[in-house]
PDB file of N, CA and C in Angstrom:
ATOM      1  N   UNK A   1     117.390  88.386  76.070  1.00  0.00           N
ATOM      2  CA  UNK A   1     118.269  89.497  76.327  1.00  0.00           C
ATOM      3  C   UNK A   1     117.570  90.563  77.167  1.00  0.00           C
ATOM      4  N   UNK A   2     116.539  90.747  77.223  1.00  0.00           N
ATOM      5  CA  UNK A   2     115.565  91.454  77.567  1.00  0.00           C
ATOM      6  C   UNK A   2     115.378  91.189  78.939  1.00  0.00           C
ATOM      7  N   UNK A   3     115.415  90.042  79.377  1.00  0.00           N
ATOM      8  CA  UNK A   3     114.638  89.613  80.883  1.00  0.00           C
ATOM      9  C   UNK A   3     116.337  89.657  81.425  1.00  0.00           C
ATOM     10  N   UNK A   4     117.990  88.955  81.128  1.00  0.00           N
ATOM     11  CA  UNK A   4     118.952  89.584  81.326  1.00  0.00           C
ATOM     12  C   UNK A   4     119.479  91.000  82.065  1.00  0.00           C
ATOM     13  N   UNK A   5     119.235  92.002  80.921  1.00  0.00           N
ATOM     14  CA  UNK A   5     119.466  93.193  80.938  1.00  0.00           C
ATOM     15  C   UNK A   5     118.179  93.744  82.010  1.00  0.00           C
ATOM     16  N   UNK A   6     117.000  93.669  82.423  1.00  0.00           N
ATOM     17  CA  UNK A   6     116.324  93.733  83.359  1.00  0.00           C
ATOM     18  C   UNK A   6     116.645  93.532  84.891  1.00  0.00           C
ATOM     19  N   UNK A   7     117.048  92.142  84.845  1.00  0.00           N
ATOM     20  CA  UNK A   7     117.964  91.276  85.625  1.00  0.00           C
ATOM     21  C   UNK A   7     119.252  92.529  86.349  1.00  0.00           C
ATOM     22  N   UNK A   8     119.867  92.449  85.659  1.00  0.00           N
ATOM     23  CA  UNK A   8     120.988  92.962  86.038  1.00  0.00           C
ATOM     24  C   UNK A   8     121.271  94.606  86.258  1.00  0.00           C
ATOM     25  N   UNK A   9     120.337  95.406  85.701  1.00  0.00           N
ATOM     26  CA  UNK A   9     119.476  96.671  85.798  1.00  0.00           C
ATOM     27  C   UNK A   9     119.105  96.449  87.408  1.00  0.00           C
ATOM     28  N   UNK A  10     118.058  95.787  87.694  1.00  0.00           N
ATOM     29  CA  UNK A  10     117.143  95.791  88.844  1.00  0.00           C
ATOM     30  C   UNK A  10     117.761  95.440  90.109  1.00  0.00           C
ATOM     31  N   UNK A  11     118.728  94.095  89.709  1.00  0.00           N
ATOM     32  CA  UNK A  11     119.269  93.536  91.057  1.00  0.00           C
ATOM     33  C   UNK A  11     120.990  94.187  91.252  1.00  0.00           C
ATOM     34  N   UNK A  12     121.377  94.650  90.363  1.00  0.00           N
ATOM     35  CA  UNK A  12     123.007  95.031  90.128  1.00  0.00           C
ATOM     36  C   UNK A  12     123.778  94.262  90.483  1.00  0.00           C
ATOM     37  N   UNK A  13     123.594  93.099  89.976  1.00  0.00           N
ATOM     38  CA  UNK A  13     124.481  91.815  89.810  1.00  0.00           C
ATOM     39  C   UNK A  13     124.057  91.076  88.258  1.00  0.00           C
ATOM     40  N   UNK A  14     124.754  90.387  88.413  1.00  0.00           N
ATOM     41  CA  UNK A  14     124.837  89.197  87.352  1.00  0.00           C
ATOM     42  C   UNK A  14     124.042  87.944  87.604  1.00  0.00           C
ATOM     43  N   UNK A  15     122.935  87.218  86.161  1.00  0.00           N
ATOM     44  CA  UNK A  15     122.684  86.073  87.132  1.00  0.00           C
ATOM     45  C   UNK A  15     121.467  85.819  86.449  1.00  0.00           C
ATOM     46  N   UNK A  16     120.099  84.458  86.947  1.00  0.00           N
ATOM     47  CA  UNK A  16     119.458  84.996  85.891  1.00  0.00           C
ATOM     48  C   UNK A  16     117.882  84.448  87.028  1.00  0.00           C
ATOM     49  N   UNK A  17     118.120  83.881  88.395  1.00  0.00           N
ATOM     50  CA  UNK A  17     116.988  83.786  89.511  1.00  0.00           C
ATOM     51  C   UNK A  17     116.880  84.700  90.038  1.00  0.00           C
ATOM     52  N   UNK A  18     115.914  85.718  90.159  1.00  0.00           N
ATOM     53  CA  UNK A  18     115.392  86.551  91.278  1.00  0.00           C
ATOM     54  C   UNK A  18     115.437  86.575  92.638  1.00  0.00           C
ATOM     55  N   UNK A  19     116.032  85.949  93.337  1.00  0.00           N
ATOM     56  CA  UNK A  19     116.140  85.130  94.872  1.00  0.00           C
ATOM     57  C   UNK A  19     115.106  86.048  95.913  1.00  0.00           C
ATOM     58  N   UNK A  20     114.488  85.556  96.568  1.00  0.00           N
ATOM     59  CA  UNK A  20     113.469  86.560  97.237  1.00  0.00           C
ATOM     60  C   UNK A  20     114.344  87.472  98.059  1.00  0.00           C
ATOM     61  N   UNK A  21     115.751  87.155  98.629  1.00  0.00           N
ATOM     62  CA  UNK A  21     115.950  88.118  99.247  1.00  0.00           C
ATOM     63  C   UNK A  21     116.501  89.402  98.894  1.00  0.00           C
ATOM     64  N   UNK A  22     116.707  89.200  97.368  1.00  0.00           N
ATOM     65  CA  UNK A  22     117.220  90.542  96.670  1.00  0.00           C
ATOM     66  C   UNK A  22     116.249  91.596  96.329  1.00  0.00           C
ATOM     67  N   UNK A  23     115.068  90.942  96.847  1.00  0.00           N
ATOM     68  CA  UNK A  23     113.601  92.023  96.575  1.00  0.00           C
ATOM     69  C   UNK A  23     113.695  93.074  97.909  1.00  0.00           C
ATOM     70  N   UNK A  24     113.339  94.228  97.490  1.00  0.00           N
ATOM     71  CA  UNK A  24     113.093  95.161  98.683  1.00  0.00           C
ATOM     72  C   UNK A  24     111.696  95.009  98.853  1.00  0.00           C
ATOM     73  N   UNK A  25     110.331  95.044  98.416  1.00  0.00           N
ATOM     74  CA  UNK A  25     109.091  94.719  98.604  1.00  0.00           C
ATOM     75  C   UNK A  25     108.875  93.495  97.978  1.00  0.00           C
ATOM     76  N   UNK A  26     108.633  92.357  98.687  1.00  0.00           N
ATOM     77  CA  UNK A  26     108.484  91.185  97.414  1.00  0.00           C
ATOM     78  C   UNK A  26     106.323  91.107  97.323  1.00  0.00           C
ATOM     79  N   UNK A  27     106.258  91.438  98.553  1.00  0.00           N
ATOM     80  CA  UNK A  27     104.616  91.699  98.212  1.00  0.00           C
ATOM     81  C   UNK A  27     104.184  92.487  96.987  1.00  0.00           C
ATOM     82  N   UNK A  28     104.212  93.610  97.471  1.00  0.00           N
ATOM     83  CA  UNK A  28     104.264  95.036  96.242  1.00  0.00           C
ATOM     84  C   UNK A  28     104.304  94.550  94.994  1.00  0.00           C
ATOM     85  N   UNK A  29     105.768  93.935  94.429  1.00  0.00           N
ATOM     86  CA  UNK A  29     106.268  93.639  93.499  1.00  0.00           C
ATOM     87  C   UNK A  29     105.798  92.250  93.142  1.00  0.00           C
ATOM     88  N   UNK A  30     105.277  91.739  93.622  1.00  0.00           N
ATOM     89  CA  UNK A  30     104.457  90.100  93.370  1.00  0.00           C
ATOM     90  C   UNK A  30     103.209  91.037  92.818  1.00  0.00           C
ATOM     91  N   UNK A  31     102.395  91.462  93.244  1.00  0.00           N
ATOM     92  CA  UNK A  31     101.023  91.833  93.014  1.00  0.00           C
ATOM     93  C   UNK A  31     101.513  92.881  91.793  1.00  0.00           C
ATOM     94  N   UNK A  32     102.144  93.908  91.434  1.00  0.00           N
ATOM     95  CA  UNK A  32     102.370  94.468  90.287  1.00  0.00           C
ATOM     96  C   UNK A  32     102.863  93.358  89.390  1.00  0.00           C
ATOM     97  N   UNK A  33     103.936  92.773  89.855  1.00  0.00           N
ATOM     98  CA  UNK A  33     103.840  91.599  88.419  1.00  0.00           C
ATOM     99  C   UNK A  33     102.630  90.833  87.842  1.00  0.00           C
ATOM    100  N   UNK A  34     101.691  90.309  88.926  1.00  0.00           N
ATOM    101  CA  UNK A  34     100.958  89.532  88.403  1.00  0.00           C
ATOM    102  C   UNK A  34      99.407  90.603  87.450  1.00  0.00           C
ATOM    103  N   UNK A  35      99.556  91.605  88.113  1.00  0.00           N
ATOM    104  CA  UNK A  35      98.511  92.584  87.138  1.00  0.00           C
ATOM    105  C   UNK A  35      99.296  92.644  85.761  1.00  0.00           C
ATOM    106  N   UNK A  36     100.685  92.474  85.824  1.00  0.00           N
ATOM    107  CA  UNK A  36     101.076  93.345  84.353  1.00  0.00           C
ATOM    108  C   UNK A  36     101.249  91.849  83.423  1.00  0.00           C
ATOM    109  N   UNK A  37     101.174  90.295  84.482  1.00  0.00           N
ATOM    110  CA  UNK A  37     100.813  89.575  83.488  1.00  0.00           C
ATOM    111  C   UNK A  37      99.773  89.368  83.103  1.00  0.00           C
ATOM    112  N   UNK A  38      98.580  89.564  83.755  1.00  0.00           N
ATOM    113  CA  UNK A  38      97.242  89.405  83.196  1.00  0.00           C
ATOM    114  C   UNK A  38      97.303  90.283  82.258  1.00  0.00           C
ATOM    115  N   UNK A  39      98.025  91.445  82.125  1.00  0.00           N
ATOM    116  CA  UNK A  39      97.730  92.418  80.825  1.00  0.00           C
ATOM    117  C   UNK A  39      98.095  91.891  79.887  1.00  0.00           C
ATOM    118  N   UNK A  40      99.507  90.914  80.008  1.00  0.00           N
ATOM    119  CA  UNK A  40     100.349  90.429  78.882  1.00  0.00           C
ATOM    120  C   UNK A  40      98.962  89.415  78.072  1.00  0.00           C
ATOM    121  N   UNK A  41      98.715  88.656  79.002  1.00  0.00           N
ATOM    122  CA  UNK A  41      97.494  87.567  78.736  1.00  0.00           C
ATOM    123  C   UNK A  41      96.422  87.636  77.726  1.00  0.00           C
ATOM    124  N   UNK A  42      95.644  89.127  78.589  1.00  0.00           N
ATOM    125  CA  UNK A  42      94.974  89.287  77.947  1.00  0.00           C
ATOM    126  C   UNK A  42      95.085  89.907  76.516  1.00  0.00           C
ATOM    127  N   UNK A  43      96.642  90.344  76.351  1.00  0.00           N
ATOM    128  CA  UNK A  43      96.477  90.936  74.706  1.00  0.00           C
ATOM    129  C   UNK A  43      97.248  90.160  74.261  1.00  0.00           C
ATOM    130  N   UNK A  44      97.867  89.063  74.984  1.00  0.00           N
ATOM    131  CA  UNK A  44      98.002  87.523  73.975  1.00  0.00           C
ATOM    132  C   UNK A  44      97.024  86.880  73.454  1.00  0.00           C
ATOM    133  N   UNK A  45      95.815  87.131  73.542  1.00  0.00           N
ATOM    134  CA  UNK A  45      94.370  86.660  73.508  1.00  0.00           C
ATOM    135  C   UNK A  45      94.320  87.764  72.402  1.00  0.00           C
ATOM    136  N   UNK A  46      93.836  88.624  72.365  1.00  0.00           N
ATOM    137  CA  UNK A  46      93.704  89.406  71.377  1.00  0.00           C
ATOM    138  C   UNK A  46      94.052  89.720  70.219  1.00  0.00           C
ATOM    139  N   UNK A  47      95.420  89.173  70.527  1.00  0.00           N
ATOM    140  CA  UNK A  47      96.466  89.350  69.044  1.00  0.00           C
ATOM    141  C   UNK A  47      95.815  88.103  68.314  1.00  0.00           C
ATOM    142  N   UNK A  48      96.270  86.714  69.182  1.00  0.00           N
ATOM    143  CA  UNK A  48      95.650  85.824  68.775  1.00  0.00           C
ATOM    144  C   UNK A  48      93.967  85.476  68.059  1.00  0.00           C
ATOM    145  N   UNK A  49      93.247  86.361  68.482  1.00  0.00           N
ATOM    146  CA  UNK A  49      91.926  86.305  68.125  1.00  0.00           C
ATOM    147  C   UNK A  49      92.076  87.139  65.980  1.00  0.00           C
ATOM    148  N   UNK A  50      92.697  88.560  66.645  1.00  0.00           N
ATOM    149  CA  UNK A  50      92.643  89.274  65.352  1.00  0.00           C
ATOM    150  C   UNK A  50      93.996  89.212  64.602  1.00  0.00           C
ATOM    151  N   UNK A  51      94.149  88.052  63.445  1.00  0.00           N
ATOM    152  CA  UNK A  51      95.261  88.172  62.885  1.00  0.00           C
ATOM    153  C   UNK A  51      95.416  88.884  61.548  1.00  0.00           C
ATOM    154  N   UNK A  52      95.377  90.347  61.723  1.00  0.00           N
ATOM    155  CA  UNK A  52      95.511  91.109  60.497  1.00  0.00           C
ATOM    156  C   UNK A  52      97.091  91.733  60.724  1.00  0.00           C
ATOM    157  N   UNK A  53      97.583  92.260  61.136  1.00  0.00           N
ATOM    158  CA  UNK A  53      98.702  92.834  61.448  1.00  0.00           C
ATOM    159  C   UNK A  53     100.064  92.541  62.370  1.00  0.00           C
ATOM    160  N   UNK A  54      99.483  90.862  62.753  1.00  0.00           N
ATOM    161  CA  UNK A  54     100.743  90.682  63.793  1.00  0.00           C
ATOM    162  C   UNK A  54     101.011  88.808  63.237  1.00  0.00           C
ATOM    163  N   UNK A  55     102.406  88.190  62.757  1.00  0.00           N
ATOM    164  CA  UNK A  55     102.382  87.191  62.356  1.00  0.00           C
ATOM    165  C   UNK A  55     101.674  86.150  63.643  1.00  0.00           C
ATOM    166  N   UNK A  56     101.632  84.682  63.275  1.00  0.00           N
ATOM    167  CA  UNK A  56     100.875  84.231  64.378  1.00  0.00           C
ATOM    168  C   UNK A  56     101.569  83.828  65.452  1.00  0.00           C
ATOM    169  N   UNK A  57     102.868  83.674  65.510  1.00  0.00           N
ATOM    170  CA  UNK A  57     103.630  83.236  66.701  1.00  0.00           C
ATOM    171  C   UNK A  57     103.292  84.722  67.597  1.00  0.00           C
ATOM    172  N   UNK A  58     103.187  85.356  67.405  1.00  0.00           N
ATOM    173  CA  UNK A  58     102.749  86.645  68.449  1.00  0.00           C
ATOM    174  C   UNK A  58     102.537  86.326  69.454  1.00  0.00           C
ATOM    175  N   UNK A  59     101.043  85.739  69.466  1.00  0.00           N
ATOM    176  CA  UNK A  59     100.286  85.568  70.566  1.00  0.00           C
ATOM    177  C   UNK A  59     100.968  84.275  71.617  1.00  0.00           C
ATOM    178  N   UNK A  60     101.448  83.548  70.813  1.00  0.00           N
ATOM    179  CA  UNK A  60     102.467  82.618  71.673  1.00  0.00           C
ATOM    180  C   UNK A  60     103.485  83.045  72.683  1.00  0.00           C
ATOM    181  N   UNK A  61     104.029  84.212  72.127  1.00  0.00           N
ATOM    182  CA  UNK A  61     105.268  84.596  72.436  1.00  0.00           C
ATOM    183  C   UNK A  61     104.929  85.493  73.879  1.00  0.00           C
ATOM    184  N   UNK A  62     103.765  85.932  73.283  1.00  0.00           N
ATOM    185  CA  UNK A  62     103.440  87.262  74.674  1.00  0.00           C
ATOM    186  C   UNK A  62     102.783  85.927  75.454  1.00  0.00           C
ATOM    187  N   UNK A  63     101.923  84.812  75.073  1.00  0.00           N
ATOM    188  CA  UNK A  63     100.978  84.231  76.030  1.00  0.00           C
ATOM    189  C   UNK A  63     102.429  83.496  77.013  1.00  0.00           C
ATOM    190  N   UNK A  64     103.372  83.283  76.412  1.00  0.00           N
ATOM    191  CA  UNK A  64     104.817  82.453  77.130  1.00  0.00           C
ATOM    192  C   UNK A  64     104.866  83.543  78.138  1.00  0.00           C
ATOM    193  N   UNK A  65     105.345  84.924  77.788  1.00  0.00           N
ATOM    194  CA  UNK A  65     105.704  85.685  78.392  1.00  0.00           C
ATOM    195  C   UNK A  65     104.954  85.948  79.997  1.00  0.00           C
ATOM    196  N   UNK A  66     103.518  86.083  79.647  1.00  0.00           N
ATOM    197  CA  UNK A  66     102.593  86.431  80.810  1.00  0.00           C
ATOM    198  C   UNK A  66     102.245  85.018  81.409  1.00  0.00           C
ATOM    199  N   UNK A  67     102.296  83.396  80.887  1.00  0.00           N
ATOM    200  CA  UNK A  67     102.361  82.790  82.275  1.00  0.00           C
ATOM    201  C   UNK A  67     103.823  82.615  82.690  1.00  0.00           C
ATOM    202  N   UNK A  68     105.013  83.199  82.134  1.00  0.00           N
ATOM    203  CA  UNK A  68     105.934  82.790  82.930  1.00  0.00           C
ATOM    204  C   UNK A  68     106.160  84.103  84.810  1.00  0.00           C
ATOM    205  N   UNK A  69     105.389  85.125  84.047  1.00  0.00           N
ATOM    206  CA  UNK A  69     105.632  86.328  84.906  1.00  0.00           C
ATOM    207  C   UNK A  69     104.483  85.769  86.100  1.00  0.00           C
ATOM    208  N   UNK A  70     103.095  85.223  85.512  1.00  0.00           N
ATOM    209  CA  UNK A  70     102.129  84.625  86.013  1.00  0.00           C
ATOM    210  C   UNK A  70     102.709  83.716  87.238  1.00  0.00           C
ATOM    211  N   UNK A  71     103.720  83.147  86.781  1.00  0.00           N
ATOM    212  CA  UNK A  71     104.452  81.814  87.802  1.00  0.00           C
ATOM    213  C   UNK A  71     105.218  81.741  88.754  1.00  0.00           C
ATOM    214  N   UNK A  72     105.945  83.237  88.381  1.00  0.00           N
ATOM    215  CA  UNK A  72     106.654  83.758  89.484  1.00  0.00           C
ATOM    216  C   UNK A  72     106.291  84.451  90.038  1.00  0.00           C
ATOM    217  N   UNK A  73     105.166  85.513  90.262  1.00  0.00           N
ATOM    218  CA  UNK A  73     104.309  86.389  90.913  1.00  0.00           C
ATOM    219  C   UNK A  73     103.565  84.825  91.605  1.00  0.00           C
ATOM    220  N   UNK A  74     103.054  84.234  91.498  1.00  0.00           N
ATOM    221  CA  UNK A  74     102.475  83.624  92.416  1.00  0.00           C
ATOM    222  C   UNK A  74     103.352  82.819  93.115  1.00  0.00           C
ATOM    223  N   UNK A  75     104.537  82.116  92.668  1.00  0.00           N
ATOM    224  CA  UNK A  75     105.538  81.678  93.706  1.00  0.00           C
ATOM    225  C   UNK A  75     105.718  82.557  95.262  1.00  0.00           C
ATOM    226  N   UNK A  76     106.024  83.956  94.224  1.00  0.00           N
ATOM    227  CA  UNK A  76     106.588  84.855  95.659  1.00  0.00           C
ATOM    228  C   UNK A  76     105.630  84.681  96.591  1.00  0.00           C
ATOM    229  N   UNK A  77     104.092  85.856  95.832  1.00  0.00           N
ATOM    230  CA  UNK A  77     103.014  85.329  97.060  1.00  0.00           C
ATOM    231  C   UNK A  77     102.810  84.278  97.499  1.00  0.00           C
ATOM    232  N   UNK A  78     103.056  83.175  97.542  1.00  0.00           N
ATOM    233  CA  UNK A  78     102.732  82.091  98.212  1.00  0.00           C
ATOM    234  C   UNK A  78     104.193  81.873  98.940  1.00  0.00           C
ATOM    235  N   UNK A  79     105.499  82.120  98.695  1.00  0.00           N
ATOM    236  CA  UNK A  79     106.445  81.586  99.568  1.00  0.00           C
ATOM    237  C   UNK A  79     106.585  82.954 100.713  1.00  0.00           C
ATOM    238  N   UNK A  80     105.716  84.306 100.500  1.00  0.00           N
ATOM    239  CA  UNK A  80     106.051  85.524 101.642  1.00  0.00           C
ATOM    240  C   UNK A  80     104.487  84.608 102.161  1.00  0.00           C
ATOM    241  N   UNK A  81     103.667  84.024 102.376  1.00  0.00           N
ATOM    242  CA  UNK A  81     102.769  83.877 103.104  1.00  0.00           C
ATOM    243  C   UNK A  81     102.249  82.381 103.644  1.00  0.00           C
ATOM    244  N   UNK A  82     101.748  81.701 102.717  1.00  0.00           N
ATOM    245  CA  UNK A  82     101.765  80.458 103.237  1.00  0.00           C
ATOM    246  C   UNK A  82     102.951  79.815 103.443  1.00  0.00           C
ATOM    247  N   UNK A  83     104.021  79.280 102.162  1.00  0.00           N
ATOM    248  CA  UNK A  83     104.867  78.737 102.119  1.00  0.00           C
ATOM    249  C   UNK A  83     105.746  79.272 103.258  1.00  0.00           C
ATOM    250  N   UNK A  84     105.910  80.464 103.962  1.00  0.00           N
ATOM    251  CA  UNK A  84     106.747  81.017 104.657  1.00  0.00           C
ATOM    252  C   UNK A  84     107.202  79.602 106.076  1.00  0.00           C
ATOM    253  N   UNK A  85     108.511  80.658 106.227  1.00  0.00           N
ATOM    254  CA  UNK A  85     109.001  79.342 107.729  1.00  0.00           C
ATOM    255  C   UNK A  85     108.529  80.279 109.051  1.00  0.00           C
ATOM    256  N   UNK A  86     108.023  81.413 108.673  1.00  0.00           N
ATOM    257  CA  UNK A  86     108.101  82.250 109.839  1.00  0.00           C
ATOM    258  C   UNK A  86     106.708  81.567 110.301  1.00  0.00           C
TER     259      UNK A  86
END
């Protein structure tokens, strides 16, 4: 519901692919995604390491979260540069 309501917030449509051309910076916004998944990462690691206060699917849930953001931040950069037709 979360990645949805983001979705439809960001692009002001309905729908649930990012299409590169609905990006106004897809560079910019590739490289901020992929920092804010390494953050996800790394405190999927963390949770996972210290289990006093968070059940254990936690660290699953955030580690899902940051390589899926991981997968699409590097799609973009690679389809605005190598992958490109230009």
């Amino acid at each position: 519901m979360i990645y949805v309501s983001w979705y439809r917030f960001t692009f002001k449509r309905k729908g649930l692919v990012p299409w590169l051309d609905l990006w106004k910076d897809p560079k910019n916004s590739a490289i901020q995604e992929l920092i804010i998944a390494s953050l996800f990462l790394v405190f999927a690691y963390f949770l996972g390491a210290d289990k006093m206060f968070f059940p254990t699917p936690t660290a699953l849930i955030f580690s899902l979260i940051g390589l899926l953001m991981l997968i699409q931040s590097v799609y973009v950069l690679l389809s605005i540069s190598i992958l490109s037709d230009d």
